[in-house]
N, C-alpha and C. Protein backbone atom coordinates (compact mmCIF):
# COMPACT_ATOMS: atom_id res chain seq x y z
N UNK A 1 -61.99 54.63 13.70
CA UNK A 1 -61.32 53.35 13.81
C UNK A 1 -61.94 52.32 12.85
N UNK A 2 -63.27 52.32 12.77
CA UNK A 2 -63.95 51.43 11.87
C UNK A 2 -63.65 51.95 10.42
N UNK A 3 -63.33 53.30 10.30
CA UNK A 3 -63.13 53.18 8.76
C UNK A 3 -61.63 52.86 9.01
N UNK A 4 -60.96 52.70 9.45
CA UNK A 4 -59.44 51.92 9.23
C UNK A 4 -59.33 50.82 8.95
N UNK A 5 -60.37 49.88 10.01
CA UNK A 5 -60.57 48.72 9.19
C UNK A 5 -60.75 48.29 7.97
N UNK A 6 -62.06 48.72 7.53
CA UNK A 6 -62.66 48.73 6.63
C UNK A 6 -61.38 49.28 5.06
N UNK A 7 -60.74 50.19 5.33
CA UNK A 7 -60.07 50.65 4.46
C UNK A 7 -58.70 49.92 4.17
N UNK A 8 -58.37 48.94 5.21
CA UNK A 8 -56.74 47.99 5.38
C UNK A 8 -57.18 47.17 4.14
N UNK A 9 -58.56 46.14 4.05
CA UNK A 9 -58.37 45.62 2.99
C UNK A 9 -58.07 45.67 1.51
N UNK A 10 -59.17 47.16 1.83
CA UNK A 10 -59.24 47.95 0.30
C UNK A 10 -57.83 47.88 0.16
N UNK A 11 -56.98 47.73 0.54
CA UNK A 11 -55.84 49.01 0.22
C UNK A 11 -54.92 47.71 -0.55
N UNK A 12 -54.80 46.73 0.49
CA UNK A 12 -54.40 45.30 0.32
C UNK A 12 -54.84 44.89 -1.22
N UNK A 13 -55.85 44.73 -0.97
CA UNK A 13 -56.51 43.81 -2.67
C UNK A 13 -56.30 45.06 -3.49
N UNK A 14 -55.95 46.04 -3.81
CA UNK A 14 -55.67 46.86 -4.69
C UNK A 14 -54.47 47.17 -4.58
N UNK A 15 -53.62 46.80 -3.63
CA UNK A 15 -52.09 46.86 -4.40
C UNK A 15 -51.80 45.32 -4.76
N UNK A 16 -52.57 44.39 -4.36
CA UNK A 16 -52.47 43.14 -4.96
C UNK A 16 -53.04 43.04 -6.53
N UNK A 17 -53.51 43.98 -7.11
CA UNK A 17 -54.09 43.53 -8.77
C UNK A 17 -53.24 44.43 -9.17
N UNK A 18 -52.66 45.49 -8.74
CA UNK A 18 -51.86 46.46 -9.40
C UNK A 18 -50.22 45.36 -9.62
N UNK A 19 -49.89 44.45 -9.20
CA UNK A 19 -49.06 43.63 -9.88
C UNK A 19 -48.67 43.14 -11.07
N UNK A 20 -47.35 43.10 -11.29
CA UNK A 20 -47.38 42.47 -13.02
C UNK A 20 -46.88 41.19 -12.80
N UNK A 21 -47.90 40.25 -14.00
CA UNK A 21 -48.11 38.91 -13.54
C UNK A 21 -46.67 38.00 -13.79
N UNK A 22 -46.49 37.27 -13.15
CA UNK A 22 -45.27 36.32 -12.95
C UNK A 22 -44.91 35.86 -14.38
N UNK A 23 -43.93 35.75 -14.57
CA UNK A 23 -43.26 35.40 -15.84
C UNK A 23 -42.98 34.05 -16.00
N UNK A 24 -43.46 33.63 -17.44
CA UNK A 24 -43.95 31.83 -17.61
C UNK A 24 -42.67 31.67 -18.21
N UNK A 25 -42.63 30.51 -17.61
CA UNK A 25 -41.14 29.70 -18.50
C UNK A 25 -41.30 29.35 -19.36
N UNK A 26 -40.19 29.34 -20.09
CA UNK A 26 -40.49 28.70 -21.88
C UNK A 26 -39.71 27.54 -22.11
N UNK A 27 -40.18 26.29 -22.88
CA UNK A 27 -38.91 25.14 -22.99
C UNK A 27 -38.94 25.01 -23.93
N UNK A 28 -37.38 25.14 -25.23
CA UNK A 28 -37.15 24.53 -25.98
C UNK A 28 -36.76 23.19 -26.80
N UNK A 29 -36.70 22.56 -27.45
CA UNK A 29 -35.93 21.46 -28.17
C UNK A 29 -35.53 21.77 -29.43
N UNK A 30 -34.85 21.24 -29.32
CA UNK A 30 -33.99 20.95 -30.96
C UNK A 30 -34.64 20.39 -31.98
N UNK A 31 -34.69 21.30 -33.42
CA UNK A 31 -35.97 20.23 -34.20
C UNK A 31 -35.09 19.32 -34.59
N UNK A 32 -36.04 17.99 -35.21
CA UNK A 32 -35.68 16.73 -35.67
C UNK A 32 -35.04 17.00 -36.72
N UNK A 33 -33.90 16.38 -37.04
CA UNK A 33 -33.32 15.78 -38.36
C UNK A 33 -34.18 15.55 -39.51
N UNK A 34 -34.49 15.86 -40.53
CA UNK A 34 -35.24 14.89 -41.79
C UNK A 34 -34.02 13.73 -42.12
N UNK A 35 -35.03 12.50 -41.94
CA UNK A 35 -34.70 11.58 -42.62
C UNK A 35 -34.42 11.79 -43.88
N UNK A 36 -34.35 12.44 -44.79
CA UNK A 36 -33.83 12.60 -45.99
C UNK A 36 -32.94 13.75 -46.10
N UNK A 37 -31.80 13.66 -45.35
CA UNK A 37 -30.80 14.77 -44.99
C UNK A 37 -29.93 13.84 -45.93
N UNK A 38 -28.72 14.70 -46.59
CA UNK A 38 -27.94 14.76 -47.84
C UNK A 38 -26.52 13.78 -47.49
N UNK A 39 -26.69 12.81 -47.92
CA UNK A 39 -25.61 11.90 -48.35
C UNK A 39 -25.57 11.15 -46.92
N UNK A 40 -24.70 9.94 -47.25
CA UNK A 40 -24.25 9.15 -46.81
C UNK A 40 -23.33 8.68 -45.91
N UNK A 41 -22.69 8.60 -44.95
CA UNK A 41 -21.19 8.50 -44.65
C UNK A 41 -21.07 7.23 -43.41
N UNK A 42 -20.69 6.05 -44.11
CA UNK A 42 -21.10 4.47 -43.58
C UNK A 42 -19.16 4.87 -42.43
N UNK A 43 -19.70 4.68 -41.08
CA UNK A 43 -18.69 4.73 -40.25
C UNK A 43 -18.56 3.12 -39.51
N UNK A 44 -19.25 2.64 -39.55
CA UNK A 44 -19.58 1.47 -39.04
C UNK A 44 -20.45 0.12 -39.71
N UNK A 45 -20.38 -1.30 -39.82
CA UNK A 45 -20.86 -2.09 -40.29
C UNK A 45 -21.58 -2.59 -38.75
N UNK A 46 -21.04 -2.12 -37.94
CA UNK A 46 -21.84 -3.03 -36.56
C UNK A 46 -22.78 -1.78 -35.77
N UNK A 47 -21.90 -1.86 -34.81
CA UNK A 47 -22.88 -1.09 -33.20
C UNK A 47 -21.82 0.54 -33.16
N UNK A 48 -22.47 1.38 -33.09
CA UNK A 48 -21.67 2.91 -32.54
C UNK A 48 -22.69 2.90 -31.46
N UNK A 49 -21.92 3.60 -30.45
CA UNK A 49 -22.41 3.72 -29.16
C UNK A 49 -21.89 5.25 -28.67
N UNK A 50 -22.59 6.12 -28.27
CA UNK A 50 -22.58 7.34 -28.17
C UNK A 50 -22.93 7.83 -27.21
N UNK A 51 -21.78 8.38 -26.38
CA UNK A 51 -21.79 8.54 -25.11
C UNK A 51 -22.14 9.94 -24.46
N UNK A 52 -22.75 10.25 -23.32
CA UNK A 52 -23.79 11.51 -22.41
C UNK A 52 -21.90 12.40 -22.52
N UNK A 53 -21.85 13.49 -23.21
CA UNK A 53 -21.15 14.04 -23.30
C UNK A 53 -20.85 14.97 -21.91
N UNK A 54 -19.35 15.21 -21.62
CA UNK A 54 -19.09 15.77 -20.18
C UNK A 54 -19.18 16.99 -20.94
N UNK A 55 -19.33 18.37 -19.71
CA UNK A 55 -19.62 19.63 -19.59
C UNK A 55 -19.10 19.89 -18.45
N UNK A 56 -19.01 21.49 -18.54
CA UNK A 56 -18.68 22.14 -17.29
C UNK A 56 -20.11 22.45 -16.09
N UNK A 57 -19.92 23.08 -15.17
CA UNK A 57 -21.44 22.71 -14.21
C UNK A 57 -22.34 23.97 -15.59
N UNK A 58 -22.26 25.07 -15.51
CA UNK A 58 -23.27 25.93 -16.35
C UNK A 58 -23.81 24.77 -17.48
N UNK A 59 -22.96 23.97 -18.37
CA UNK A 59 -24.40 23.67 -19.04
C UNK A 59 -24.74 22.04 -18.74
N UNK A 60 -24.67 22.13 -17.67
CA UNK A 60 -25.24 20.83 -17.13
C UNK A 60 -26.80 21.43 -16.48
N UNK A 61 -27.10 22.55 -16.68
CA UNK A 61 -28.23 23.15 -15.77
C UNK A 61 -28.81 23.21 -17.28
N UNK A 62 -30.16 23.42 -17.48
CA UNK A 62 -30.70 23.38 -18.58
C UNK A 62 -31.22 24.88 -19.11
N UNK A 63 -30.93 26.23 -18.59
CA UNK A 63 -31.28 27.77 -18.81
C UNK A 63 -30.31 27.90 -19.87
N UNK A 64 -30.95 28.32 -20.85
CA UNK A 64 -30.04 28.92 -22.25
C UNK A 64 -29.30 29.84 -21.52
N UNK A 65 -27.80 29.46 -22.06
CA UNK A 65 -26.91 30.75 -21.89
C UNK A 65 -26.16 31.49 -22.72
N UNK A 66 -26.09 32.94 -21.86
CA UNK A 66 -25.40 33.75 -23.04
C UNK A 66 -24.36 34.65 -22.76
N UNK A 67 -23.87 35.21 -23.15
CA UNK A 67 -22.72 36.67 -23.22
C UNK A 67 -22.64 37.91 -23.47
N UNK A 68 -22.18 38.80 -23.14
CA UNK A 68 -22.56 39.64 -24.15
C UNK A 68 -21.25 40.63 -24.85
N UNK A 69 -20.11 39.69 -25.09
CA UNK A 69 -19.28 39.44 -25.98
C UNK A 69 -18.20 38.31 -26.16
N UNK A 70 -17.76 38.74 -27.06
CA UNK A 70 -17.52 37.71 -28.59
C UNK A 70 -16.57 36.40 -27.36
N UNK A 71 -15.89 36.58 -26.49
CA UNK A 71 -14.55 36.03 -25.75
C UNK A 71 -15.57 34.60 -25.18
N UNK A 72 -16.40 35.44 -24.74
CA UNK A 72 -16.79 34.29 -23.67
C UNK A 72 -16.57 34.23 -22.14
N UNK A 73 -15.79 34.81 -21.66
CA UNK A 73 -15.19 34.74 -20.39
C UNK A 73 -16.47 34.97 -19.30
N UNK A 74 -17.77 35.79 -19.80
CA UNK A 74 -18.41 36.27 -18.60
C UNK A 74 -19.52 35.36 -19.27
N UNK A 75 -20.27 34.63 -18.74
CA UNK A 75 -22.07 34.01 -19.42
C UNK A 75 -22.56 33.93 -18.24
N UNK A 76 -23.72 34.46 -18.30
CA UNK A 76 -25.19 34.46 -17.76
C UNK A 76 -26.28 33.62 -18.00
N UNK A 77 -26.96 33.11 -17.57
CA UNK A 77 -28.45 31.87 -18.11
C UNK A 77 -29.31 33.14 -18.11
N UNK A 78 -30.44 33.14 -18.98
CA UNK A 78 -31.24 33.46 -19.16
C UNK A 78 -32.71 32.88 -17.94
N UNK A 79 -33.20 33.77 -16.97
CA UNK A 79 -34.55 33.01 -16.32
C UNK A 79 -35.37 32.34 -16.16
N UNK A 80 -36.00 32.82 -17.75
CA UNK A 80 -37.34 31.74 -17.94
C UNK A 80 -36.92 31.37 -19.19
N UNK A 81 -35.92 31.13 -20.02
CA UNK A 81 -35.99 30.26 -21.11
C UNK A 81 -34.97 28.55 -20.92
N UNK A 82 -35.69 27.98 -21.15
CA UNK A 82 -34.71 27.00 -20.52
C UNK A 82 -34.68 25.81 -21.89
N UNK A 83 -33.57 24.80 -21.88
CA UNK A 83 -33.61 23.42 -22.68
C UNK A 83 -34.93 22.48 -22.02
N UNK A 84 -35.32 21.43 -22.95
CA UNK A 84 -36.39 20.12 -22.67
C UNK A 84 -35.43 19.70 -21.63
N UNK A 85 -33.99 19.66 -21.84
CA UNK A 85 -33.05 18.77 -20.48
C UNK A 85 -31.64 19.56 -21.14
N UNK A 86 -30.63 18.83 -20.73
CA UNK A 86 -29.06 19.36 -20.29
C UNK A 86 -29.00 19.25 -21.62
N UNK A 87 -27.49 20.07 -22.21
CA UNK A 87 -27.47 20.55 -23.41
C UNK A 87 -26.23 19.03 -23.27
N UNK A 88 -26.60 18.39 -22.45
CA UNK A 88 -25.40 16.89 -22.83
C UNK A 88 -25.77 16.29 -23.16
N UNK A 89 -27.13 15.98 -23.03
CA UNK A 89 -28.33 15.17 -23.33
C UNK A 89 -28.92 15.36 -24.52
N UNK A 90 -28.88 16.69 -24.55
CA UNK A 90 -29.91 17.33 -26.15
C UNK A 90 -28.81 17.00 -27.24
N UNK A 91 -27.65 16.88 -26.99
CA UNK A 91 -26.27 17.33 -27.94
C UNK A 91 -26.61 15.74 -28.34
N UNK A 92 -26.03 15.29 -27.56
CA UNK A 92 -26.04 13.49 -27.92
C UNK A 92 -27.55 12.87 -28.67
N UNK A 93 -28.04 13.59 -27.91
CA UNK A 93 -29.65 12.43 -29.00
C UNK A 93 -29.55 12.88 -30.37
N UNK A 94 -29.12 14.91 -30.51
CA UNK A 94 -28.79 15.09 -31.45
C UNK A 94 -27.76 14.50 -32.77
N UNK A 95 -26.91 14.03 -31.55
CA UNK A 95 -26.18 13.49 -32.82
C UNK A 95 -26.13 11.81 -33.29
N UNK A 96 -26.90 11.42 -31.91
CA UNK A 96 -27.91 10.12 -32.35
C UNK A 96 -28.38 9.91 -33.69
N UNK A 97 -29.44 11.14 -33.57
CA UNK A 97 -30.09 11.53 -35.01
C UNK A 97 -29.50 11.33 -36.05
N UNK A 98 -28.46 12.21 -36.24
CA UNK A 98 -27.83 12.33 -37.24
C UNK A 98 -27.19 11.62 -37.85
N UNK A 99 -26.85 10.51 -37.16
CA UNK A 99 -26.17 9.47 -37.12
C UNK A 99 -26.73 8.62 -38.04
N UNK A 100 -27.99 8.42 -37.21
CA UNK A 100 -29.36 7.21 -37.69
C UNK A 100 -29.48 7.94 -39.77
N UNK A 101 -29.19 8.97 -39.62
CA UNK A 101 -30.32 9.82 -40.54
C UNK A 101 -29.24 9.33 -41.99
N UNK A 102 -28.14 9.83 -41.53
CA UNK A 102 -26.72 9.33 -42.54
C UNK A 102 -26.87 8.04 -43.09
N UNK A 103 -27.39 7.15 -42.19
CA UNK A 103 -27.00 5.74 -42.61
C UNK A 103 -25.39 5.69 -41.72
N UNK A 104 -24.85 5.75 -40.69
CA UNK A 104 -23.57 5.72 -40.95
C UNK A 104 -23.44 4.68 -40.01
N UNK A 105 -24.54 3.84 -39.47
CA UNK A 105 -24.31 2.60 -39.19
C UNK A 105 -25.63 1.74 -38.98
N UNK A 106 -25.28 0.46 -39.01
CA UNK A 106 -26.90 -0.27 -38.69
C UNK A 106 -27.69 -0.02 -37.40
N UNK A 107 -26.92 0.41 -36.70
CA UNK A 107 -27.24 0.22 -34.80
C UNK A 107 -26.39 1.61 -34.79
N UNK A 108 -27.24 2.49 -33.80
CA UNK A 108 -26.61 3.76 -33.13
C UNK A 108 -27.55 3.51 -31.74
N UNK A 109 -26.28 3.52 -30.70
CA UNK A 109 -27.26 3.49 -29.46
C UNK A 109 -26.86 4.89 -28.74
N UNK A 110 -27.71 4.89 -27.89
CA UNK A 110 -26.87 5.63 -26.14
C UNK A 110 -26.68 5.04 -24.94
N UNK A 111 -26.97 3.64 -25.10
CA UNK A 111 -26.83 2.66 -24.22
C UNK A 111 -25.60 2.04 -23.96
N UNK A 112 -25.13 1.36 -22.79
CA UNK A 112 -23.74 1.10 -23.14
C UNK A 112 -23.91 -0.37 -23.55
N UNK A 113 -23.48 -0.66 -24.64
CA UNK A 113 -23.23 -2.05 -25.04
C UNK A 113 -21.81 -2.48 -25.45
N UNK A 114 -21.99 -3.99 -24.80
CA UNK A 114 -20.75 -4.67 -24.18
C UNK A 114 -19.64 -4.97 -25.20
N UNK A 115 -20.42 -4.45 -26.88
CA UNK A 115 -19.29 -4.86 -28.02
C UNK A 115 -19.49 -3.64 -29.19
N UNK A 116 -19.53 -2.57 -28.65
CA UNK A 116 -19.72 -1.68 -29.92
C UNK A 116 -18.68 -1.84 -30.89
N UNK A 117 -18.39 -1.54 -32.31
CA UNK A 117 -17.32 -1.55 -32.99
C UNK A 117 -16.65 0.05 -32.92
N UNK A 118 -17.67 0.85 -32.47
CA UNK A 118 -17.11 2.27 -32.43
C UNK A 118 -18.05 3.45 -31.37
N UNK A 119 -17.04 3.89 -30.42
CA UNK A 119 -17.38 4.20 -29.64
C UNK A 119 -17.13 5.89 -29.77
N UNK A 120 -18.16 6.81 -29.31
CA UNK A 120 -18.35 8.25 -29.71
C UNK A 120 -18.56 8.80 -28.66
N UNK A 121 -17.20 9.71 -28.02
CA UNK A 121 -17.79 10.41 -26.92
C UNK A 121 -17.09 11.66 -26.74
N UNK A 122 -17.29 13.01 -26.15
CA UNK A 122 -16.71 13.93 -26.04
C UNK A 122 -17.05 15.18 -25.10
N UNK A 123 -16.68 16.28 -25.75
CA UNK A 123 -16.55 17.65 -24.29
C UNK A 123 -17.85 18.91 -24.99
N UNK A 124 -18.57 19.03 -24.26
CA UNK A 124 -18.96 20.41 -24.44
C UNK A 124 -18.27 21.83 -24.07
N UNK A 125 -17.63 22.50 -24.97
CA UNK A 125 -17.09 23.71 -24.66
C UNK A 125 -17.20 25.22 -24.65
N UNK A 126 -18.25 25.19 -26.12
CA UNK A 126 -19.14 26.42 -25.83
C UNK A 126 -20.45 25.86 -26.22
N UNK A 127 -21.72 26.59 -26.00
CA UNK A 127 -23.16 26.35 -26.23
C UNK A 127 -23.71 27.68 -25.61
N UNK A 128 -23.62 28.55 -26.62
CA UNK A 128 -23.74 30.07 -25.89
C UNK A 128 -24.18 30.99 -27.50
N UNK A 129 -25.26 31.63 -26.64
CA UNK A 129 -25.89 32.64 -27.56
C UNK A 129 -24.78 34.38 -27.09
N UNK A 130 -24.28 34.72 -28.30
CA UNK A 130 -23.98 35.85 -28.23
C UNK A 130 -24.87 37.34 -28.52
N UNK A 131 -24.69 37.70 -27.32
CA UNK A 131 -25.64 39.41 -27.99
C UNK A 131 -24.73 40.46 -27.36
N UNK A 132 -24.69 40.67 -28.36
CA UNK A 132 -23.85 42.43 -28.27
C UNK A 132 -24.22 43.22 -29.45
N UNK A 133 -23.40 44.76 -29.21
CA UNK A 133 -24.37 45.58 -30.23
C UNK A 133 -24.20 45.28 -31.68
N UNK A 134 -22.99 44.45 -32.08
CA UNK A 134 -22.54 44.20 -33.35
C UNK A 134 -23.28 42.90 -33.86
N UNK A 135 -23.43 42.02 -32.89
CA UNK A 135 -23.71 40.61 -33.34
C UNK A 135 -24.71 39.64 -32.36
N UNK A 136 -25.54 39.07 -32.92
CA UNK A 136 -26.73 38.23 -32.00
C UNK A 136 -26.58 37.09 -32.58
N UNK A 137 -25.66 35.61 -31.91
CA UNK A 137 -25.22 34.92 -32.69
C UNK A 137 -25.11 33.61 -31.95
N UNK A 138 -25.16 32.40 -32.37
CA UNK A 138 -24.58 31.38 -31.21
C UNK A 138 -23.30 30.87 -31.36
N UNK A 139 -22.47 30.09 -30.70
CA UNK A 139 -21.49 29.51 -30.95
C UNK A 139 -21.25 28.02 -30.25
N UNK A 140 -21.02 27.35 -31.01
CA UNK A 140 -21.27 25.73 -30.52
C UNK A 140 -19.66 25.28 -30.69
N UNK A 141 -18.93 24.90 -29.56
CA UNK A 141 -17.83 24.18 -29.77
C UNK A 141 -17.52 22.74 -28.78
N UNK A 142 -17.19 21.78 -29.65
CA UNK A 142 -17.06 20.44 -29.14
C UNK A 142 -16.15 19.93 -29.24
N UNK A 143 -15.67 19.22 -28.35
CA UNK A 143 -14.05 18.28 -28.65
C UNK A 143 -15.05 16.93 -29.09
N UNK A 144 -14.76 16.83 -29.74
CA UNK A 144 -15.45 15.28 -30.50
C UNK A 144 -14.64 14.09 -30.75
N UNK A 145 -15.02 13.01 -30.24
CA UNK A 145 -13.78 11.87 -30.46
C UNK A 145 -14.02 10.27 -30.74
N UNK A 146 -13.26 9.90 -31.52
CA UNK A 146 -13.85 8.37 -32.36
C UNK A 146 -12.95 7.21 -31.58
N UNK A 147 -13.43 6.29 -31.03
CA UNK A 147 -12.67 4.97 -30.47
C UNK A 147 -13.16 4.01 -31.13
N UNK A 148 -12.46 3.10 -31.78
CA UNK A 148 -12.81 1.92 -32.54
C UNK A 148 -11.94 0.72 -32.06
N UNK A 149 -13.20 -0.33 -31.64
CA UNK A 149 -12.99 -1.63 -30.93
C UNK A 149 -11.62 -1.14 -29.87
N UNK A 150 -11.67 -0.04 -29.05
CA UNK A 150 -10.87 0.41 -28.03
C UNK A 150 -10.01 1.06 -27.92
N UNK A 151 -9.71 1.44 -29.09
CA UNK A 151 -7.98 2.21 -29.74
C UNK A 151 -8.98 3.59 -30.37
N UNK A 152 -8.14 4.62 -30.42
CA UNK A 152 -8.05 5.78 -30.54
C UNK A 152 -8.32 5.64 -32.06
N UNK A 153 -9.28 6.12 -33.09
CA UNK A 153 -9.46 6.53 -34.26
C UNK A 153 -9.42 7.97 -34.96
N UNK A 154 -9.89 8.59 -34.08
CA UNK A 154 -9.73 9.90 -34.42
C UNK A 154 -10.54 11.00 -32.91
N UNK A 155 -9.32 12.45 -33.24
CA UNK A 155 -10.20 13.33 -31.68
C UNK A 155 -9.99 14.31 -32.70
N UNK A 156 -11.36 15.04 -31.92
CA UNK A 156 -10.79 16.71 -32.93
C UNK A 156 -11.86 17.64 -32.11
N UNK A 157 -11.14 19.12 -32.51
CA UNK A 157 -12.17 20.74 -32.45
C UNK A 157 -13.20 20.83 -32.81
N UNK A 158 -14.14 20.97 -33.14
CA UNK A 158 -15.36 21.31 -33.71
C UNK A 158 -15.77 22.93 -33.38
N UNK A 159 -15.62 24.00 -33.92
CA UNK A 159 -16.42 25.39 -33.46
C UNK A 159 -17.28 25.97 -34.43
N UNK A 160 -18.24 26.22 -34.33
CA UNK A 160 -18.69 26.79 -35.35
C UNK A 160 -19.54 27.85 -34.92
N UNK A 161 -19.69 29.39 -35.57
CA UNK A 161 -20.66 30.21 -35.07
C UNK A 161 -21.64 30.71 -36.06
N UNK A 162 -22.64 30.53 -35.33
CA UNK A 162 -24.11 31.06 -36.81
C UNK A 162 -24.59 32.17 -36.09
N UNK A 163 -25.18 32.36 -37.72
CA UNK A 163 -25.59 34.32 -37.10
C UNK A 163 -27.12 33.82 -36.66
N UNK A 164 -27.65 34.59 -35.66
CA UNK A 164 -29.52 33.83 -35.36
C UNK A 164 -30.27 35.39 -36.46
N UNK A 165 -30.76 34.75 -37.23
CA UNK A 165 -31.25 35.38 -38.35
C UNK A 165 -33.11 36.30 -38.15
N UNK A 166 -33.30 35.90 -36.63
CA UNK A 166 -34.52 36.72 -36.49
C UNK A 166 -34.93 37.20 -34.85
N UNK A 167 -35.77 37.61 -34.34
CA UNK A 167 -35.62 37.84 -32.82
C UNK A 167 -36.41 37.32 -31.96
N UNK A 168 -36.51 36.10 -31.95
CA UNK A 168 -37.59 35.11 -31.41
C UNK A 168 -36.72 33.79 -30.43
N UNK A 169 -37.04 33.51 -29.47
CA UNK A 169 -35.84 32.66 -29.09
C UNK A 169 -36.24 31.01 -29.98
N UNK A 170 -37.03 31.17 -30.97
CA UNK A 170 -36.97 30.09 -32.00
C UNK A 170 -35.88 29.90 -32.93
N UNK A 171 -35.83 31.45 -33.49
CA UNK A 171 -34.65 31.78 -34.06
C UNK A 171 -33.31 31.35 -33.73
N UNK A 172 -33.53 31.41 -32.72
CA UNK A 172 -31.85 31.07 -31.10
C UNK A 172 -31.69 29.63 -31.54
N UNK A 173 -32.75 28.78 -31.46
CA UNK A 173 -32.97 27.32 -31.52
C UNK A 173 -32.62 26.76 -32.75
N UNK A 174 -33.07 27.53 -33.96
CA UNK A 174 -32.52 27.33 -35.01
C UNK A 174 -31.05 27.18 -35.49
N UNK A 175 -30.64 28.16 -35.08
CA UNK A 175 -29.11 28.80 -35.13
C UNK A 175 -28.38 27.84 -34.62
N UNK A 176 -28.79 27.25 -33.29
CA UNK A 176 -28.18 26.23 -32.49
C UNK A 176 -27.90 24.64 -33.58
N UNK A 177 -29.26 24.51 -33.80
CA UNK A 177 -29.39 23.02 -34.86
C UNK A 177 -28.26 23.56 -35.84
N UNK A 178 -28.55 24.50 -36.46
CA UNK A 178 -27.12 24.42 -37.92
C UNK A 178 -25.98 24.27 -37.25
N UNK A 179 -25.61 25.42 -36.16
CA UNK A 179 -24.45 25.05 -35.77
C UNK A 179 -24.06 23.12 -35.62
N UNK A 180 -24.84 22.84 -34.72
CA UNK A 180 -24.55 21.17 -34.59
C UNK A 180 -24.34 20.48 -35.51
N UNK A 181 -25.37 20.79 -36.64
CA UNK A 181 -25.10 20.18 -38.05
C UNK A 181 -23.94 20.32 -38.49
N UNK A 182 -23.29 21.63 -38.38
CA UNK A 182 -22.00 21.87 -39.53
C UNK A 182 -20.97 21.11 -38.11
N UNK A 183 -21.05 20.81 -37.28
CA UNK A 183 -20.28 20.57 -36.27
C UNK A 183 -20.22 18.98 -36.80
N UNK A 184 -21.30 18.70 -36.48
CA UNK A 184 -22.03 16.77 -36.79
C UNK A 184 -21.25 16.82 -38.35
N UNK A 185 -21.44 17.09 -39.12
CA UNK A 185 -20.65 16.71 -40.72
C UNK A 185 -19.17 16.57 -40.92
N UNK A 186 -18.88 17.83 -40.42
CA UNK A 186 -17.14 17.84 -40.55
C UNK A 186 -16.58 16.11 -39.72
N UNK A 187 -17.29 16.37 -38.57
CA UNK A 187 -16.60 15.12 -37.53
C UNK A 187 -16.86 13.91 -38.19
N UNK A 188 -18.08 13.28 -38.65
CA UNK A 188 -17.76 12.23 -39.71
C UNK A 188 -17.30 12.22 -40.64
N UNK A 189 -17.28 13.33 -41.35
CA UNK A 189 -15.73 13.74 -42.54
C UNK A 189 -14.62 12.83 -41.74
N UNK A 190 -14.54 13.35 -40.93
CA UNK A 190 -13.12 13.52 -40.21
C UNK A 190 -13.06 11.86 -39.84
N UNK A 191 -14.16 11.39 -39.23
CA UNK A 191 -13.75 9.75 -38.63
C UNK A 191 -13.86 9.26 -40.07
N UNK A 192 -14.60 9.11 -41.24
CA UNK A 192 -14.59 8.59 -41.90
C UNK A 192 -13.40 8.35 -42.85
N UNK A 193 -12.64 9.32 -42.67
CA UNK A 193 -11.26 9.73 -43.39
C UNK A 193 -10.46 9.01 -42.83
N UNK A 194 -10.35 8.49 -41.33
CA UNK A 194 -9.58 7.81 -40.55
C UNK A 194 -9.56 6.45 -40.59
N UNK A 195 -10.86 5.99 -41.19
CA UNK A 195 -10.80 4.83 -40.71
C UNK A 195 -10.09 3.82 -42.03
């Protein structure tokens, strides 16, 4: 009986180290813009004001998500890799940035102010890493839309898909920024053409 005792612990603390250790979360962000990003595109002489973009509930949760084909219809979050915050949040400061970086107005807020001259707000529709056996890729699509002093200036599509060029979820992060970029350019093409 005493060696039963004696032997319950053993047995305990050695199927307790024989465990594999808990899996650490990882958080990404989006790298910064360089201030010396390529050309110009003046959308505003006053205030743009740029609004927390709506989403569906999945990417209002901050776990990178993905597919694992091209349609989209089925996405999964990934466990331990997650955004700094909501990809509504990351999208918009992002294009804060970009904004500031252009020159494309004196004042870019995310605040709401009571007289913007142009107001920027829109839909998240995809924000999804693709992996399947053909392709490991992201795809970023946005309804993007321009209101100036209250009236409708311009709405539009934005999709764009980049290939993620290495196997690191840095790589993933990367892929994501170009996408936004080529997303972020066309759309001031596009308001700037309008106005």
């Amino acid at each position: 009986m005493l060696r039963l005792l004696v032997l319950i612990p053993v047995f305990f603390i050695s199927a307790c180290g024989s465990q594999k250790p808990v899996p650490v979360d990882h958080y990404y962000r989006l790298p910064d813009i360089p201030l010396s990003i390529s050309g110009e595109t003046r959308l505003s002489d006053g205030i743009v004001y740029v609004a927390l973009l709506e989403t569906d509930g999945l990417h209002r949760e901050r776990a990178l998500v993905y597919g694992t084909n091209r349609d989209g219809l089925e996405l999964k979050q990934f466990h331990y890799q997650h955004w700094v915050d909501s990809p509504a949040r990351l999208i918009r400061d992002h294009l804060v940035q970009y904004l500031r970086a252009i020159n494309a107005a004196p004042t870019v807020v995310t605040s709401v102010d009571p007289y913007p001259e142009l107001r920027i707000s829109g839909r998240i529709r995809r924000f999804d890493r693709i992996m399947d056996d053909s392709t490991d890729e992201v795809v970023v699509a946005l309804e993007l839309r321009a209101d100036r002093e209250g009236k409708l200036l311009h709405i539009g599509d934005y999709q764009v898909t980049e290939a993620i060029t290495g196997a690191t979820p840095t790589d993933t992060v990367t892929a994501f920024d170009k996408a936004l970029l080529r997303c972020f350019t066309e759309f001031t093409k596009d308001v700037h053409e309008a106005l």
